[in-house]
N, C-alpha and C. Protein backbone atom coordinates (compact mmCIF):
# COMPACT_ATOMS: atom_id res chain seq x y z
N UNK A 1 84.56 101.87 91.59
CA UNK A 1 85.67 102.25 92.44
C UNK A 1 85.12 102.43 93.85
N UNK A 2 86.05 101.82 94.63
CA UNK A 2 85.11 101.72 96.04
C UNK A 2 86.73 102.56 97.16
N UNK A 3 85.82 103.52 98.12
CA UNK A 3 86.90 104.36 98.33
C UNK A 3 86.85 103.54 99.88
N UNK A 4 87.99 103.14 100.84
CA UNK A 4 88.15 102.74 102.36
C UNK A 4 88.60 104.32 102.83
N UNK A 5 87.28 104.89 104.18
CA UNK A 5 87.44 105.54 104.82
C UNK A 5 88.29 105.32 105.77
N UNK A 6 88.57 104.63 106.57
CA UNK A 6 89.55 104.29 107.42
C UNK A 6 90.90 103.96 106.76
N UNK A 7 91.88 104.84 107.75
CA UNK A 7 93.32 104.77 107.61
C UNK A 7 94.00 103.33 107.50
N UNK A 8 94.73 103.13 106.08
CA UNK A 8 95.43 101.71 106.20
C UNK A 8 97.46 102.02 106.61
N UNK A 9 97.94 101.15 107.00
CA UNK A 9 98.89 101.33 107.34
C UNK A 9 99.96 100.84 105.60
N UNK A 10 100.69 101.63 104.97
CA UNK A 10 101.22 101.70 103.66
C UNK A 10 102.26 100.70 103.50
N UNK A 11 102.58 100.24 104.64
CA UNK A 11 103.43 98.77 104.28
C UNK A 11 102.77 97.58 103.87
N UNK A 12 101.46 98.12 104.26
CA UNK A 12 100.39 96.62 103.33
C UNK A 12 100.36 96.39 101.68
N UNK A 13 101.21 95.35 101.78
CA UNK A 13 100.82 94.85 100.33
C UNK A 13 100.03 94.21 99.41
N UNK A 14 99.81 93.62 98.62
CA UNK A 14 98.67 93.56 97.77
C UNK A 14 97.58 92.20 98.93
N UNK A 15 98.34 91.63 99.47
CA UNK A 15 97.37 90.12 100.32
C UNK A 15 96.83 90.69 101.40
N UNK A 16 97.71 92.13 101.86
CA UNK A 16 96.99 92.55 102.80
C UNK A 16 96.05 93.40 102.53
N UNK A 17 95.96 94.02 101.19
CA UNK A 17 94.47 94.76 101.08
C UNK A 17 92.98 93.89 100.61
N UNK A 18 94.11 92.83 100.12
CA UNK A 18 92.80 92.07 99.87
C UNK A 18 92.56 91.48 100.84
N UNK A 19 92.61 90.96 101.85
CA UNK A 19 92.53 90.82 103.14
C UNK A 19 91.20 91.90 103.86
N UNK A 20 91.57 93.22 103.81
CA UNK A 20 90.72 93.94 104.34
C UNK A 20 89.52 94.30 103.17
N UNK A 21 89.18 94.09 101.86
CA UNK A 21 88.52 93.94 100.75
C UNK A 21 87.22 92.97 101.09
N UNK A 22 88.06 91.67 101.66
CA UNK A 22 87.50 90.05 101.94
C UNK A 22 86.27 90.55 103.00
N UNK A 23 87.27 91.33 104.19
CA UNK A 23 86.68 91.41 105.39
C UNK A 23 85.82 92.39 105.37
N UNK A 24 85.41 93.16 104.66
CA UNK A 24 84.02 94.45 104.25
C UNK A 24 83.19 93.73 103.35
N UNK A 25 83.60 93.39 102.31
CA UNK A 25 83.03 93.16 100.79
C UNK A 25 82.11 91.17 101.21
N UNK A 26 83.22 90.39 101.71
CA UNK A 26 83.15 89.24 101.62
C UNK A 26 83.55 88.73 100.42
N UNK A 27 84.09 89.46 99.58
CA UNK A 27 85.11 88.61 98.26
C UNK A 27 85.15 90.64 97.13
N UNK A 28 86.22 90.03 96.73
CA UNK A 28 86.73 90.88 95.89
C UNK A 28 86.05 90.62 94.29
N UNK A 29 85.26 91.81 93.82
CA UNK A 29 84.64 91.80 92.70
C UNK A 29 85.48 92.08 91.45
N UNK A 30 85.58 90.82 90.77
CA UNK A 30 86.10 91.49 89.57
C UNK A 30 85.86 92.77 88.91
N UNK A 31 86.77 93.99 88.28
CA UNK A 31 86.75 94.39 87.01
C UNK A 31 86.27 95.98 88.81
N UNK A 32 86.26 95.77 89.50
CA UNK A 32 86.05 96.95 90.89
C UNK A 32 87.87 97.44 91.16
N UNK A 33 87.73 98.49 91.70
CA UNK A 33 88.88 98.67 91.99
C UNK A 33 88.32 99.64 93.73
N UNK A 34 89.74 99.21 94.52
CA UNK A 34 89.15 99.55 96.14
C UNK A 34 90.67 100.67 96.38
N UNK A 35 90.34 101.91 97.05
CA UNK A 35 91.40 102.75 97.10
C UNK A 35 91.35 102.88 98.67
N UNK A 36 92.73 103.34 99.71
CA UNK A 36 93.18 102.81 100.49
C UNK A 36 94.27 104.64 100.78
N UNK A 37 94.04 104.92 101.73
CA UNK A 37 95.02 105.99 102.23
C UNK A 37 95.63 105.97 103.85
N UNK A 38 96.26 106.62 104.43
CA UNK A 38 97.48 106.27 105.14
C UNK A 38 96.64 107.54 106.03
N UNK A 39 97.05 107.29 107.59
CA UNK A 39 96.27 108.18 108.25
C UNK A 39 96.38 109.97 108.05
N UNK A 40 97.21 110.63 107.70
CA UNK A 40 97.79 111.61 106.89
C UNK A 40 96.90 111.99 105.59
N UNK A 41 96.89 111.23 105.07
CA UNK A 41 96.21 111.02 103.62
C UNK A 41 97.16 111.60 102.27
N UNK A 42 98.62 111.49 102.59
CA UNK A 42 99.58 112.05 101.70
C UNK A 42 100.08 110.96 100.81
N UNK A 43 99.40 109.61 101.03
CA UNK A 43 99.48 108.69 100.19
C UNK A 43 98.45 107.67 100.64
N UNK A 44 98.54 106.63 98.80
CA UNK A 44 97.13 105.87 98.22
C UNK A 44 98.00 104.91 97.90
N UNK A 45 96.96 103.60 98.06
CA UNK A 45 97.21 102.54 97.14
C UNK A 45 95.60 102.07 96.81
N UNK A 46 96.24 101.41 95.38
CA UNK A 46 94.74 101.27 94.39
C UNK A 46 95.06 99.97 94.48
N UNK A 47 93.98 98.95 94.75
CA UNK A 47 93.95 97.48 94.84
C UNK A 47 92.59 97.34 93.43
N UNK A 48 93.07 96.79 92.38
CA UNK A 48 92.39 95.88 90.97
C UNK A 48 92.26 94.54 91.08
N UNK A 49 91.08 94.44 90.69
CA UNK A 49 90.77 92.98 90.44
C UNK A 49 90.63 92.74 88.96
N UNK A 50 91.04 92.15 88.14
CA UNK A 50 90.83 92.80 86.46
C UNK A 50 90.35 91.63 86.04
N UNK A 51 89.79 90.55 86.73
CA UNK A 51 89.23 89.41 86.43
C UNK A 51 90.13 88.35 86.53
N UNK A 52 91.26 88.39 86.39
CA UNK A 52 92.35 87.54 86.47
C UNK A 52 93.32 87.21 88.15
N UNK A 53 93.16 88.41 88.35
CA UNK A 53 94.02 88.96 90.09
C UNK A 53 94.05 89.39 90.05
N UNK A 54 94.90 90.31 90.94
CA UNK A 54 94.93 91.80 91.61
C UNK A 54 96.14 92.37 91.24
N UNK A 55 96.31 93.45 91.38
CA UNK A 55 97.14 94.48 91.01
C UNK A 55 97.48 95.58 91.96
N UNK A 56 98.34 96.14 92.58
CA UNK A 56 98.42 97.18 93.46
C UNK A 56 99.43 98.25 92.80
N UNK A 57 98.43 99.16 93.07
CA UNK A 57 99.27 100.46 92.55
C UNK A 57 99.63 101.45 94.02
N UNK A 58 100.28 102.11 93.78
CA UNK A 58 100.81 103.65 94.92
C UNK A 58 100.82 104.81 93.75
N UNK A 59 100.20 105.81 94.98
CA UNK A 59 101.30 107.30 94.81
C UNK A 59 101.27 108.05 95.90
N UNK A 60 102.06 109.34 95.96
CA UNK A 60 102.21 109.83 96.73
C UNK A 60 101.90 111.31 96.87
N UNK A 61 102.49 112.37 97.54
CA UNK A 61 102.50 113.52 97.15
C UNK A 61 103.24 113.98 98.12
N UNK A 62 104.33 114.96 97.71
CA UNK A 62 105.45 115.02 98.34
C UNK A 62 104.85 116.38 98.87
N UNK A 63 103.80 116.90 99.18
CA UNK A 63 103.18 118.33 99.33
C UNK A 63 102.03 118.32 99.41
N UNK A 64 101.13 118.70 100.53
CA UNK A 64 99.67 118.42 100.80
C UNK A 64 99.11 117.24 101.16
N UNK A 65 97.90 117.10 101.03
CA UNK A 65 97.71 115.88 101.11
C UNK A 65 96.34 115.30 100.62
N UNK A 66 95.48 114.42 100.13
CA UNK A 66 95.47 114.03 98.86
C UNK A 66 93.58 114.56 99.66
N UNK A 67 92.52 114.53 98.78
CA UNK A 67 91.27 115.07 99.72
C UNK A 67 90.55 113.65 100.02
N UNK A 68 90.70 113.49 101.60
CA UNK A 68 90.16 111.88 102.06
C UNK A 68 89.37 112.06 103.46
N UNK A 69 87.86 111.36 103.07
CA UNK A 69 86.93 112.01 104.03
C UNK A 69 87.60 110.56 105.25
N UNK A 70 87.32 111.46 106.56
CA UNK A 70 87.75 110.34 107.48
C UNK A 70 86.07 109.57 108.17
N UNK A 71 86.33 108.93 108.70
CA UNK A 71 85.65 107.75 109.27
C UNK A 71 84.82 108.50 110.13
N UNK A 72 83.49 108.05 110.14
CA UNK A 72 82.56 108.88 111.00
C UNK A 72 81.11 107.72 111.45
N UNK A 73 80.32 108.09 112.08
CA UNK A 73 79.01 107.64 112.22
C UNK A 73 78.71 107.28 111.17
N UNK A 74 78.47 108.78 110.86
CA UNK A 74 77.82 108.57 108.95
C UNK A 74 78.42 108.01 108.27
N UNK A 75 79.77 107.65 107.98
CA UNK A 75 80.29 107.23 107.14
C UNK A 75 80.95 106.11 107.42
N UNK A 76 80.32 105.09 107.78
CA UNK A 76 81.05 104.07 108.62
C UNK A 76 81.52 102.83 107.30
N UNK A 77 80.79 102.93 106.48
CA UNK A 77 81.07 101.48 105.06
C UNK A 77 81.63 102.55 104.03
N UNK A 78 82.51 101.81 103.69
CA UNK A 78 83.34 102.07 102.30
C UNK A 78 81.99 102.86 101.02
N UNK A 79 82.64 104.04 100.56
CA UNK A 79 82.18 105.28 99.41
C UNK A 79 82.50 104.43 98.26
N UNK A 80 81.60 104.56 97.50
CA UNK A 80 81.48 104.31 95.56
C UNK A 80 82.41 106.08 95.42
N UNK A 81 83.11 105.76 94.34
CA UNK A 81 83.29 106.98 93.10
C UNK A 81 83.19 106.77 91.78
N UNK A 82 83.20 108.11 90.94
CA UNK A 82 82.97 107.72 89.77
C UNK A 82 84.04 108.27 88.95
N UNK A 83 84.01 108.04 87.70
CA UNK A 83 85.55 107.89 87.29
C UNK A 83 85.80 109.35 87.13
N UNK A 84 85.00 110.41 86.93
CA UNK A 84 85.78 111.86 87.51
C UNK A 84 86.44 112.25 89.03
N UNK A 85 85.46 111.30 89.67
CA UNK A 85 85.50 111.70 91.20
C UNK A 85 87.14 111.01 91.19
N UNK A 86 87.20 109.67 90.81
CA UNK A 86 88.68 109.00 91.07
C UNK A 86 89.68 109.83 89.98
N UNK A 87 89.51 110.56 89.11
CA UNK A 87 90.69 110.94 88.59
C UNK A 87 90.78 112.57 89.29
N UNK A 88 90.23 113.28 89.53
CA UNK A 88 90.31 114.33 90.80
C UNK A 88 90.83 113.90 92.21
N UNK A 89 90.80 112.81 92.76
CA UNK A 89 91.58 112.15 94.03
C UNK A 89 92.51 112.19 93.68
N UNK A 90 92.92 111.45 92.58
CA UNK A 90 94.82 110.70 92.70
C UNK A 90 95.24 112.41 92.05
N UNK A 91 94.49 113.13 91.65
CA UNK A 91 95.64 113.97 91.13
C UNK A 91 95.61 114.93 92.64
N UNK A 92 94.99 114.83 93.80
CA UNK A 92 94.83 115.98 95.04
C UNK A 92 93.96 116.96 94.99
N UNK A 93 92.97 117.10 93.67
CA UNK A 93 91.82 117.49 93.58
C UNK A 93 90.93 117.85 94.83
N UNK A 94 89.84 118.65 94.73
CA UNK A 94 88.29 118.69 95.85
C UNK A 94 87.67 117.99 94.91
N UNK A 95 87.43 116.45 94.95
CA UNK A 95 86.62 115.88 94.07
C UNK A 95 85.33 115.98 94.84
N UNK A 96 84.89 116.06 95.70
CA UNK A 96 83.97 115.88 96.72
C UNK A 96 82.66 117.23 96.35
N UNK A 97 83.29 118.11 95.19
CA UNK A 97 83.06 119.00 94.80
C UNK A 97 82.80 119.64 93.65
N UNK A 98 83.34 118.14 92.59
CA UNK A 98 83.19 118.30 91.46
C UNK A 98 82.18 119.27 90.42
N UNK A 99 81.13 118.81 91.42
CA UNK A 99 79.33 119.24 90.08
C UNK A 99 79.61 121.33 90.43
N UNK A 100 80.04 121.45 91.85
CA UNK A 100 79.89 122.64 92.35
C UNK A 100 80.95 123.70 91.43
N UNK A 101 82.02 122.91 90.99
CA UNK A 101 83.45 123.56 90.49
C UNK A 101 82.91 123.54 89.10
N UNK A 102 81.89 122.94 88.36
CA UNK A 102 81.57 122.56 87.57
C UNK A 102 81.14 124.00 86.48
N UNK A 103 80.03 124.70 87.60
CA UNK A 103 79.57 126.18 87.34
C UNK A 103 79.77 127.32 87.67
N UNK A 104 79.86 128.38 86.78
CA UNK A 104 80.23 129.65 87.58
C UNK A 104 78.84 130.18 87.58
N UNK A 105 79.09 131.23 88.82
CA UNK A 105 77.51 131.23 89.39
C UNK A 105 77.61 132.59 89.73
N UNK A 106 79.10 133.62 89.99
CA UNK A 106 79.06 134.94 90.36
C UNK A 106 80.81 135.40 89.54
N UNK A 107 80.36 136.52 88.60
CA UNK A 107 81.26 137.34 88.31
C UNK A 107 81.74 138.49 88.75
């Protein structure tokens, strides 16, 4: 799962993420999936490659907004996650935080 730090605009549909996929990656890897948030970060779209084509998913959140690191020096190329880290995102999770939430350390 490959996360885009930079803000995409949410009227892009599936040719246009693969479009910006093409233009980082140089081709879209099967069986990868590339996630995509809106400058806000109160909504996602999930672009799949499942070996066959692509697939685009959404969601949203009508409250808050979802935890999405923005674009920096440091962080200038697209983040790997792993499949806890991506199921803590789409639900609005601190995935970024996972191992830390993991232990209790003071009672």
């Amino acid at each position: 799962m490959w996360l885009a730090v930079t803000p995409i605009d949410m009227r892009a549909g599936a040719d246009r993420l693969l479009a910006s996929v093409v233009h980082v990656f140089g081709a879209a890897q099967a069986h990868h999936g590339y996630l995509f948030a809106n400058a806000r970060s109160t909504r996602i779209r999930l672009l799949v490659h499942d070996g066959f084509g692509v697939w685009c998913a959404a969601r949203r959140l009508n409250k808050g907004s979802f935890e999405w690191p923005r674009a920096s020096a440091a962080v200038a190329a697209p983040m790997t996650l792993s499949k806890d880290q991506f199921d803590a995102l789409v639900l609005g999770l601190p995935w970024q935080r996972l191992e830390q939430l993991r232990l209790i350390t003071r009672m």
